[in-house]
N, C-alpha and C. Protein backbone atom coordinates (compact mmCIF):
# COMPACT_ATOMS: atom_id res chain seq x y z
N UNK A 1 87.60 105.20 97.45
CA UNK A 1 88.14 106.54 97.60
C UNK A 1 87.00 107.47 98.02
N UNK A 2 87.07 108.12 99.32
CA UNK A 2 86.16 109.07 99.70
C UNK A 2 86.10 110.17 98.66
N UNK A 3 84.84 110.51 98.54
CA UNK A 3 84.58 112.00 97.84
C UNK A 3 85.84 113.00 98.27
N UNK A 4 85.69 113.58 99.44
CA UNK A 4 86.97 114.53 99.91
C UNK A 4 88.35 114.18 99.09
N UNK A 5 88.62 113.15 99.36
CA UNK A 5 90.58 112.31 98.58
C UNK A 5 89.96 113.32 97.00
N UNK A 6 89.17 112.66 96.61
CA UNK A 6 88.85 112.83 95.06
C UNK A 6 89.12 114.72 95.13
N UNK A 7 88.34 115.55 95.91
CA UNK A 7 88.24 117.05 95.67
C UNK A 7 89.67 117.35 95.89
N UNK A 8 90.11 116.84 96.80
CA UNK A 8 91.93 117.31 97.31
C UNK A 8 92.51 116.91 95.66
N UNK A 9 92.69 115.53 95.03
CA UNK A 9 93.22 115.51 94.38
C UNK A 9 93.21 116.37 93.27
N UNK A 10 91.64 116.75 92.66
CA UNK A 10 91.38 117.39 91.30
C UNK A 10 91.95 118.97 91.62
N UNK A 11 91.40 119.43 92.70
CA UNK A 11 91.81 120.69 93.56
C UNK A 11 93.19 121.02 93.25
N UNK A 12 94.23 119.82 93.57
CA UNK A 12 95.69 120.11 93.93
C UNK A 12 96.22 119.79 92.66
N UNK A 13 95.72 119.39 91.67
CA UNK A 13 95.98 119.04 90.37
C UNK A 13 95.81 120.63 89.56
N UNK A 14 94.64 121.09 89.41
CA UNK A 14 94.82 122.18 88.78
C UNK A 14 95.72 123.19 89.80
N UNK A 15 95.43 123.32 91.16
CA UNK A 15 96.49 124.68 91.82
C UNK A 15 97.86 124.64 91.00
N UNK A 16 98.65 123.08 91.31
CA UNK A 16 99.71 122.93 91.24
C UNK A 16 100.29 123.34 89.35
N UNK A 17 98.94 122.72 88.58
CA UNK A 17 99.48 122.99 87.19
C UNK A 17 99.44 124.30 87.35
N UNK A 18 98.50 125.20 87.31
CA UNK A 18 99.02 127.10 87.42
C UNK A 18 100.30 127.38 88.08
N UNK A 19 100.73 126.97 89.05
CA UNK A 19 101.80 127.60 89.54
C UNK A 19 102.90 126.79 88.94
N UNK A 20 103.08 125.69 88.32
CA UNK A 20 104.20 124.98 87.66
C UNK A 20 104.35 125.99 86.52
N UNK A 21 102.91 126.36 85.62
CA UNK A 21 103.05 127.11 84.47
C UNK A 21 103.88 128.35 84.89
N UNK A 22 103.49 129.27 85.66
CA UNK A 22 103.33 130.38 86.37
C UNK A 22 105.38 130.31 86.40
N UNK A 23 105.66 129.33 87.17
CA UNK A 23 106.96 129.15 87.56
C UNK A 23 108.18 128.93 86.47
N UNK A 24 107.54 127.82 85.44
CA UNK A 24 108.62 127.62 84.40
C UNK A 24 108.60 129.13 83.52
N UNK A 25 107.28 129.72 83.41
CA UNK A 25 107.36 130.92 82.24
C UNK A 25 107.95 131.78 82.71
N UNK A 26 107.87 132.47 83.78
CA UNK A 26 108.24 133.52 85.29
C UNK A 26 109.71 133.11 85.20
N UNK A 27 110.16 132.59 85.66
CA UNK A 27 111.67 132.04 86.15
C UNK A 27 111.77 133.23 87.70
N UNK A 28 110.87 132.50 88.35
CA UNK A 28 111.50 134.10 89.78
C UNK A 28 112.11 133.87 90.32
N UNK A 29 113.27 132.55 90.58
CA UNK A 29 114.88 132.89 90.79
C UNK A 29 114.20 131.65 92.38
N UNK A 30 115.43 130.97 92.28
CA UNK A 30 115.35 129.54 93.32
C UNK A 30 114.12 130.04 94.88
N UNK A 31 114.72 131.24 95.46
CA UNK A 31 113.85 131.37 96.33
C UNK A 31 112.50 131.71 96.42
N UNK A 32 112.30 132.50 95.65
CA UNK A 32 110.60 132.47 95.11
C UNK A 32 109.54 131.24 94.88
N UNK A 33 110.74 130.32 94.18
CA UNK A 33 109.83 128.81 93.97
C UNK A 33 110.06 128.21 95.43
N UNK A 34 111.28 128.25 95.93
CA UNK A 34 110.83 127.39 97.17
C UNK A 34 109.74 127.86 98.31
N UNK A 35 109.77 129.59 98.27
CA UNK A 35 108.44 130.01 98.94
C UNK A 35 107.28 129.56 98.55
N UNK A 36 106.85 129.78 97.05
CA UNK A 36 105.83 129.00 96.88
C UNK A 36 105.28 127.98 96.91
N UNK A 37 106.63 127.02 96.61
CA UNK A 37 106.07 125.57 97.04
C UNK A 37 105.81 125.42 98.31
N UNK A 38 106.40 125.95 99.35
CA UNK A 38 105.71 126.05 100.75
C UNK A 38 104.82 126.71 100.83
N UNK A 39 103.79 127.39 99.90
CA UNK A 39 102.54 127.82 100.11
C UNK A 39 101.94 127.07 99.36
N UNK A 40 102.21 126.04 98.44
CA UNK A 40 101.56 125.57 97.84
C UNK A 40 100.88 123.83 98.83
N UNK A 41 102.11 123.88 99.48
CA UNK A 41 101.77 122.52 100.69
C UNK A 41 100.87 123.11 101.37
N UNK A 42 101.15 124.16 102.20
CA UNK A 42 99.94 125.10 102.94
C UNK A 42 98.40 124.71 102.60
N UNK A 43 98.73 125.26 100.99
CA UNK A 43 97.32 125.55 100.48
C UNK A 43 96.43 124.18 99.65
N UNK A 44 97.56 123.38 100.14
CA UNK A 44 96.89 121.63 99.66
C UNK A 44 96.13 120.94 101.27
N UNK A 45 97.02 121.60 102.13
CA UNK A 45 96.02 121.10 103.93
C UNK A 45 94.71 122.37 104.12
N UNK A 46 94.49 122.94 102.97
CA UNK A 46 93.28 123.69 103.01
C UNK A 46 92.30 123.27 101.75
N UNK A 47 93.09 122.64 100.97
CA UNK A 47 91.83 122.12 100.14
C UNK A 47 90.59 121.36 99.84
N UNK A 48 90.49 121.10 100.88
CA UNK A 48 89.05 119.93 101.26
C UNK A 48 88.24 120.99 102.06
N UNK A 49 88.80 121.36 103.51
CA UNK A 49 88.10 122.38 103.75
C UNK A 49 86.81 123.26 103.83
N UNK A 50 87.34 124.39 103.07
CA UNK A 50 86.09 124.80 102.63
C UNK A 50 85.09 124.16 101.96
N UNK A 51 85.06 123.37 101.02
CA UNK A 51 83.93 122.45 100.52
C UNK A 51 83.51 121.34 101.59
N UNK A 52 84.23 120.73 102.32
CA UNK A 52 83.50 119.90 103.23
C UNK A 52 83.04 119.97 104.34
N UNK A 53 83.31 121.72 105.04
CA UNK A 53 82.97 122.19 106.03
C UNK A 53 81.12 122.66 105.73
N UNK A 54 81.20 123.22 104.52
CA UNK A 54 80.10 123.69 103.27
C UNK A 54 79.00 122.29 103.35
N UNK A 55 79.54 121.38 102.61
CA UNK A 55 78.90 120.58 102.32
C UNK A 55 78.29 119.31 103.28
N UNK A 56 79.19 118.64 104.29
CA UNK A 56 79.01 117.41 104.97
C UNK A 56 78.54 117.76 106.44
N UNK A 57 77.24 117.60 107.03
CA UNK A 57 76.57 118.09 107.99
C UNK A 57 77.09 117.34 109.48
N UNK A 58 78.23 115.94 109.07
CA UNK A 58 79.30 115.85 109.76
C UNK A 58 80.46 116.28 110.29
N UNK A 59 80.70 117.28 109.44
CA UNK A 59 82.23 117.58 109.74
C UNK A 59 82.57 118.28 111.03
N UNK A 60 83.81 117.61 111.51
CA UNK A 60 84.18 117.96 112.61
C UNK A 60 84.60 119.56 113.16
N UNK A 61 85.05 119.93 112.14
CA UNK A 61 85.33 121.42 112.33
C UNK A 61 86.68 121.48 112.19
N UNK A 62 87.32 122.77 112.33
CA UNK A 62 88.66 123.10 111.44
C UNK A 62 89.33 123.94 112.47
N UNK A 63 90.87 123.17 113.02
CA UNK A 63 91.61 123.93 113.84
C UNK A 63 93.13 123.84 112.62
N UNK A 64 94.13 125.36 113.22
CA UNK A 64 94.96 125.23 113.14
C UNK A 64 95.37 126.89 113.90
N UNK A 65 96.43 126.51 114.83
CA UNK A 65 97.43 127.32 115.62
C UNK A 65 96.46 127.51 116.75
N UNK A 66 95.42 128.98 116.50
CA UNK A 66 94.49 129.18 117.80
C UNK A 66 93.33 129.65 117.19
N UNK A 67 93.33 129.03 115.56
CA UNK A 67 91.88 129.26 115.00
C UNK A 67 91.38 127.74 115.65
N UNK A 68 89.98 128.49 115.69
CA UNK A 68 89.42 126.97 115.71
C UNK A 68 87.78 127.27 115.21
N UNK A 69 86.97 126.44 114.08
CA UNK A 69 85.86 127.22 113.80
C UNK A 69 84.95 125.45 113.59
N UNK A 70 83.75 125.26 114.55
CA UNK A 70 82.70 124.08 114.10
C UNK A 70 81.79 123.98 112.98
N UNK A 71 82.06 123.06 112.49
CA UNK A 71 80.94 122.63 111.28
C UNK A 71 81.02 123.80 109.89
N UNK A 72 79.66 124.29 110.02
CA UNK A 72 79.82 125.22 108.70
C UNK A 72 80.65 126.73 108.93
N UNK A 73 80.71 126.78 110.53
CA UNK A 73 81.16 128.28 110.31
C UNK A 73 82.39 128.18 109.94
N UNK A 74 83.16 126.92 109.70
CA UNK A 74 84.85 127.03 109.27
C UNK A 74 84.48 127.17 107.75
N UNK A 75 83.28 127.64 107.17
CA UNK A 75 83.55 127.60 105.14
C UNK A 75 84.23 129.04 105.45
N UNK A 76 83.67 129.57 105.39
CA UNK A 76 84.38 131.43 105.40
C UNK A 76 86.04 131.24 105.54
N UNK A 77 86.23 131.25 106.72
CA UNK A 77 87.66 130.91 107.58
C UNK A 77 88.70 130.25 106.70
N UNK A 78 88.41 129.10 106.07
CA UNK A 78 89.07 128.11 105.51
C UNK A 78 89.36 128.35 103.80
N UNK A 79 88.41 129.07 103.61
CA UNK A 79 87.78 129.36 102.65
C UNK A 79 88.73 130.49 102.32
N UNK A 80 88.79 131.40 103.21
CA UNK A 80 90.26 132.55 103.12
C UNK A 80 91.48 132.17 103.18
N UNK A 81 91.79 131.41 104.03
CA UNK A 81 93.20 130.64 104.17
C UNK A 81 93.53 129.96 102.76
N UNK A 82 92.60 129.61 102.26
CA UNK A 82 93.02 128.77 100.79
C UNK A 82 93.55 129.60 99.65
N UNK A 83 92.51 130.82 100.12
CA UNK A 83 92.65 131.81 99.02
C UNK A 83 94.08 132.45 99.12
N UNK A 84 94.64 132.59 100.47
CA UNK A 84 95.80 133.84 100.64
C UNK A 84 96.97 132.60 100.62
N UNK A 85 96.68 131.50 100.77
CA UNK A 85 97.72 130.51 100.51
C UNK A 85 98.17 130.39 98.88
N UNK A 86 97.51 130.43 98.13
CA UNK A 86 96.93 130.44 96.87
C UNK A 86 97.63 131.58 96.09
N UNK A 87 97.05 132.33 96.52
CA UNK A 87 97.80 133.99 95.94
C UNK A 87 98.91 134.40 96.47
N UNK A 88 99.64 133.84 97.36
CA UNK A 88 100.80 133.98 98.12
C UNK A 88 102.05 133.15 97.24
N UNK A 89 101.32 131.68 96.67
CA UNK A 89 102.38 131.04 95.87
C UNK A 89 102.35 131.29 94.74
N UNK A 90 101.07 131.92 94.06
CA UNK A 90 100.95 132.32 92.57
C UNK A 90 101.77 134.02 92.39
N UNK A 91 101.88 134.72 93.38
CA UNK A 91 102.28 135.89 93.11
C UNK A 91 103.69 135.91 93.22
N UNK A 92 104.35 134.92 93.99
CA UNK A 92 105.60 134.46 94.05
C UNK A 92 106.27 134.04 92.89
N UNK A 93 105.23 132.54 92.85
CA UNK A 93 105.70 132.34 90.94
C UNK A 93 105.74 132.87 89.65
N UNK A 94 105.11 134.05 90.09
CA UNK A 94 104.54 135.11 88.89
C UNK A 94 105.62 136.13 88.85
N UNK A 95 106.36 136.25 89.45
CA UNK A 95 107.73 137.42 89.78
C UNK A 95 106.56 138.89 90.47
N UNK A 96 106.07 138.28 91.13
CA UNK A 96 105.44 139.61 91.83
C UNK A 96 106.46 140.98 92.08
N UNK A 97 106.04 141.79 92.45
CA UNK A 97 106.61 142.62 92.97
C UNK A 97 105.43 144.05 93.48
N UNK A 98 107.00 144.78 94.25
CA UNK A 98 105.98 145.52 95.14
C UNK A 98 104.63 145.58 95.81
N UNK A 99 103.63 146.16 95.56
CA UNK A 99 102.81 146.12 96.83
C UNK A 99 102.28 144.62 96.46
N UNK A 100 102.08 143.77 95.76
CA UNK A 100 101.50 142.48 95.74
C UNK A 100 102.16 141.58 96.68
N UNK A 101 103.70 141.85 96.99
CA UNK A 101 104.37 140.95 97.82
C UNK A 101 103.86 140.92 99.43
N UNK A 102 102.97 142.32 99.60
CA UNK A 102 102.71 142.61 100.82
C UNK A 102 101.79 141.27 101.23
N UNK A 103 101.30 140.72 99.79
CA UNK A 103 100.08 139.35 100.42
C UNK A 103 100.69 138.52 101.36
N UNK A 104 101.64 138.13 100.87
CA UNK A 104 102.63 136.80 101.42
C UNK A 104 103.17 137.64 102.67
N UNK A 105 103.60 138.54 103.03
CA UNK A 105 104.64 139.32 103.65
C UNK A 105 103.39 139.68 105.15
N UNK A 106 101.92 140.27 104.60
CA UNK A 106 101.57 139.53 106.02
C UNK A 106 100.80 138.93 106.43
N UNK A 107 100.44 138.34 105.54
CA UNK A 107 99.68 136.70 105.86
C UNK A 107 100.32 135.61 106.46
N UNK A 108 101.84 135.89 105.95
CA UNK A 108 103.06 134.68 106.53
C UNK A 108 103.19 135.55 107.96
N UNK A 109 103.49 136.54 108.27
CA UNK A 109 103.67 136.76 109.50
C UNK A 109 101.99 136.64 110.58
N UNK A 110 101.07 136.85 110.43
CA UNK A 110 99.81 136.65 111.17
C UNK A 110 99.85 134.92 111.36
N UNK A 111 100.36 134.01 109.97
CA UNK A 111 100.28 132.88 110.43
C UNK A 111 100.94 132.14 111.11
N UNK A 112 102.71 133.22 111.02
CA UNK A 112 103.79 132.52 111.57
C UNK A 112 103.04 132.92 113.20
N UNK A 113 103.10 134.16 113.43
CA UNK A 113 102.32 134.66 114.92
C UNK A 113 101.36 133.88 115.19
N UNK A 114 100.20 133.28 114.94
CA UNK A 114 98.80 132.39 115.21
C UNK A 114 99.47 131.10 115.81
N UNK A 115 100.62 130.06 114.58
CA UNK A 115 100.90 129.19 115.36
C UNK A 115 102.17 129.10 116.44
N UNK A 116 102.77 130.23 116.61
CA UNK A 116 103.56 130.80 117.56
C UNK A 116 103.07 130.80 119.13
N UNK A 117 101.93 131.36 118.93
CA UNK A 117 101.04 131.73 120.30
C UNK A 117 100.54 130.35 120.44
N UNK A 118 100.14 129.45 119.21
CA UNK A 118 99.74 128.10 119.69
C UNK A 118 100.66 126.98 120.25
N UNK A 119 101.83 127.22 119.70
CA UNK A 119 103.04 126.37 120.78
C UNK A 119 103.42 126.61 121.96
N UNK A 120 103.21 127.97 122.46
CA UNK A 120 103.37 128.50 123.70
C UNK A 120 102.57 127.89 124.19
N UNK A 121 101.21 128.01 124.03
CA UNK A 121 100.06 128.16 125.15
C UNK A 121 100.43 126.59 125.92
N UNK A 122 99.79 126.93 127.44
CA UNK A 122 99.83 125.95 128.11
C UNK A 122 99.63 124.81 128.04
N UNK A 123 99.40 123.14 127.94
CA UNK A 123 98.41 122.82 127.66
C UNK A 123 97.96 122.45 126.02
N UNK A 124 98.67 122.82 125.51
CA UNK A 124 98.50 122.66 123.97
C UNK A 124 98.99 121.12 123.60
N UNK A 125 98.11 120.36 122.93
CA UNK A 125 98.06 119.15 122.45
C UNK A 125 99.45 118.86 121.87
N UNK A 126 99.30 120.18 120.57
CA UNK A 126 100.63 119.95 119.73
C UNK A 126 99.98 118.55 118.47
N UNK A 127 99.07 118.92 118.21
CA UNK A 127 98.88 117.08 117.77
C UNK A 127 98.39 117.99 116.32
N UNK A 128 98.85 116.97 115.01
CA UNK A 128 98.57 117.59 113.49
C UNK A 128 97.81 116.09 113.20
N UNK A 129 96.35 117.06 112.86
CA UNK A 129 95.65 115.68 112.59
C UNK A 129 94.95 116.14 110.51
N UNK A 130 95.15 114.92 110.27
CA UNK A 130 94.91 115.50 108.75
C UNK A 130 93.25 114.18 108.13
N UNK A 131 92.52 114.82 108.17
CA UNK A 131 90.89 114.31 108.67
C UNK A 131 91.01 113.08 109.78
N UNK A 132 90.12 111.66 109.84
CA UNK A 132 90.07 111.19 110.78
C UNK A 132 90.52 110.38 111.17
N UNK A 133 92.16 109.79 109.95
CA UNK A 133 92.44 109.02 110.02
C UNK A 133 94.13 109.07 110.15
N UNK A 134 94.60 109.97 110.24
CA UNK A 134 95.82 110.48 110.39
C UNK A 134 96.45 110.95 111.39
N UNK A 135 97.06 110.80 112.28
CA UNK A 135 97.56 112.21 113.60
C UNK A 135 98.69 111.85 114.04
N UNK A 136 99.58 113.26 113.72
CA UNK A 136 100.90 112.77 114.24
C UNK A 136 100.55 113.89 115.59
N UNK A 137 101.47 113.25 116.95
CA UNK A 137 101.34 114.13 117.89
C UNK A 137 102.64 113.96 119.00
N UNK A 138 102.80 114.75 119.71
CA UNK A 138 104.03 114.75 120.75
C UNK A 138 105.13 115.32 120.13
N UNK A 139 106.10 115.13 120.77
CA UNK A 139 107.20 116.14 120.05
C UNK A 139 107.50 115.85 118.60
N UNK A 140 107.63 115.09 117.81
CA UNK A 140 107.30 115.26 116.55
C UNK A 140 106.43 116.19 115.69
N UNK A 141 105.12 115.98 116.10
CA UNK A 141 104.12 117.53 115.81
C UNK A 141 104.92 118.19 116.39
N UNK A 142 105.41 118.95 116.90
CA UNK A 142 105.45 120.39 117.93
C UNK A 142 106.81 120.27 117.07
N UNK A 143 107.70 119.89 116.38
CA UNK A 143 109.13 119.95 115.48
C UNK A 143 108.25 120.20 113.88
N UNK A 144 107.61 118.92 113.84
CA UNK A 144 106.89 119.73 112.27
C UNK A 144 106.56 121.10 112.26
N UNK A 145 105.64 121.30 113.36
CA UNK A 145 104.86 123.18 113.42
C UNK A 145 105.67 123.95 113.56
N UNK A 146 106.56 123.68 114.71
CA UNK A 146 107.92 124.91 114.54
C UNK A 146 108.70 125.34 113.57
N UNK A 147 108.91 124.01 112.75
CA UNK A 147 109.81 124.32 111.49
C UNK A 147 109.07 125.06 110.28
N UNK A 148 108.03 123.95 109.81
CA UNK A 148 107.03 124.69 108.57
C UNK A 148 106.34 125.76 109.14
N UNK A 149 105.44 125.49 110.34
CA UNK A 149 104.40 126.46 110.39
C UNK A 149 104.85 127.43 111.15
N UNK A 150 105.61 127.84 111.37
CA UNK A 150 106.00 129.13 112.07
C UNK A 150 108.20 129.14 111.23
N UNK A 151 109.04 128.22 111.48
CA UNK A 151 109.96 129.25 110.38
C UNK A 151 109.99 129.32 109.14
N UNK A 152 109.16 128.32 107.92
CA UNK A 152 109.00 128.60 106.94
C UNK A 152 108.45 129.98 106.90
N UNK A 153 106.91 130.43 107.14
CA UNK A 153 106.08 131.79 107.14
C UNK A 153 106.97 132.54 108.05
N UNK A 154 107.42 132.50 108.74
CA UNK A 154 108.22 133.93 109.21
C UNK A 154 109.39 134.13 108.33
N UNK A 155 110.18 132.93 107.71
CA UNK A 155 111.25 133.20 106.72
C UNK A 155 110.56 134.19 105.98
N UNK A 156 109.43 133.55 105.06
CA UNK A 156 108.86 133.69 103.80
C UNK A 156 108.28 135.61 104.11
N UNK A 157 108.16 135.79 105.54
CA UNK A 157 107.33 136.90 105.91
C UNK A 157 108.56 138.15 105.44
N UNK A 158 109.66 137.43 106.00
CA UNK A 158 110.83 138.59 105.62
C UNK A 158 111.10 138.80 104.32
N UNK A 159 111.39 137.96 103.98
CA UNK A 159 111.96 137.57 102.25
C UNK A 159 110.99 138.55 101.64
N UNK A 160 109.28 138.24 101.60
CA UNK A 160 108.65 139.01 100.81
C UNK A 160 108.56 140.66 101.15
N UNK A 161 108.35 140.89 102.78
CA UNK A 161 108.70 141.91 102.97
C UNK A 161 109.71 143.14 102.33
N UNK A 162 110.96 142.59 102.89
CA UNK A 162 112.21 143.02 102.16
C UNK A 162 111.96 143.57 100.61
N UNK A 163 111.15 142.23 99.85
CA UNK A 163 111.18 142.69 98.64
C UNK A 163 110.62 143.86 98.52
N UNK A 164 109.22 143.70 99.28
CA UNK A 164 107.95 144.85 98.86
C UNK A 164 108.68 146.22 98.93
N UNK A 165 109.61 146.15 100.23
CA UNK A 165 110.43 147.91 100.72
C UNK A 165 111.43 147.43 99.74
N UNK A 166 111.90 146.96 98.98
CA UNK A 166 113.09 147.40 98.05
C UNK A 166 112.51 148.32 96.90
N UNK A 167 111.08 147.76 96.32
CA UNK A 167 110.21 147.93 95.42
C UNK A 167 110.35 149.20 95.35
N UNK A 168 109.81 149.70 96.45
CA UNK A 168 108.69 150.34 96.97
C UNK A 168 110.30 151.92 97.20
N UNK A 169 111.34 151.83 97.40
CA UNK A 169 111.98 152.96 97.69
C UNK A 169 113.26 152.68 96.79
């Protein structure tokens, strides 16, 4: 078992116990948990990441939609994405409300927009590779990204939205 498998697992072990806790105590009503659990998948393809972009003087570097960042400069980058993935499913499971919903509301829309502009563009691979041993690509990728990575976060962008202006007036 590579070091990385090991950090994803311990990583996705504690995220997931906080937001299970977060969720059974909270009760924030069927759609809240299913948002989160789609930020919580999000924020499990960011968990190696930042530490192995940090740490392994190999690493290939870190794309997704029309980010794209080499070697160490993806710790920062990746490093945020984990975080707003993170606080997007914990504030969900937590019965957030008002201005906190704004996290999810536009982080899901910048990300639904990022891989939006990346299915358009000309020329685009379309290929989901998950480190060096994995890659789905061709119209299969380009049906995964459309569905999760751009209508899950644009769903999720409204939903939280909506909430924040119900809050909020």
């Amino acid at each position: 078992m590579t070091p990385w498998l090991r950090i994803a697992l311990v990583t996705n072990l504690i995220y997931w116990a906080v937001f299970l806790t977060l969720a059974v105590r909270r009760r924030p009503g069927a759609s809240a948990v299913v948002l989160g659990v789609m930020h919580m998948l999000l924020a499990a393809t960011f968990s190696v990441a930042p530490f192995r972009s940090f740490v392994d003087p190999g690493y290939p570097g870190f794309r997704m939609g029309m980010l794209h960042f080499e070697h160490r400069a993806a710790t920062l980058p990746t490093a945020l994405l984990l975080v707003w993935a993170l606080s997007s499913a914990l504030i969900l499971a937590s019965r957030g409300r008002g201005w906190k919903l704004w996290v999810p509301a536009v982080g899901d829309s910048l990300f639904a927009l990022n891989q939006t502009l990346d299915l358009l563009r000309s020329g685009s691979g379309n290929a989901i590779q998950f480190g060096e041993h994995l890659t789905i690509s061709g119209l299969q990728a380009m049906l995964i990204m459309a569905v999760l990575f751009v209508g899950g976060p644009a769903f999720s962008a409204w939903w939280s939205g909506r909430r924040a202006l119900q809050a909020t007036s």
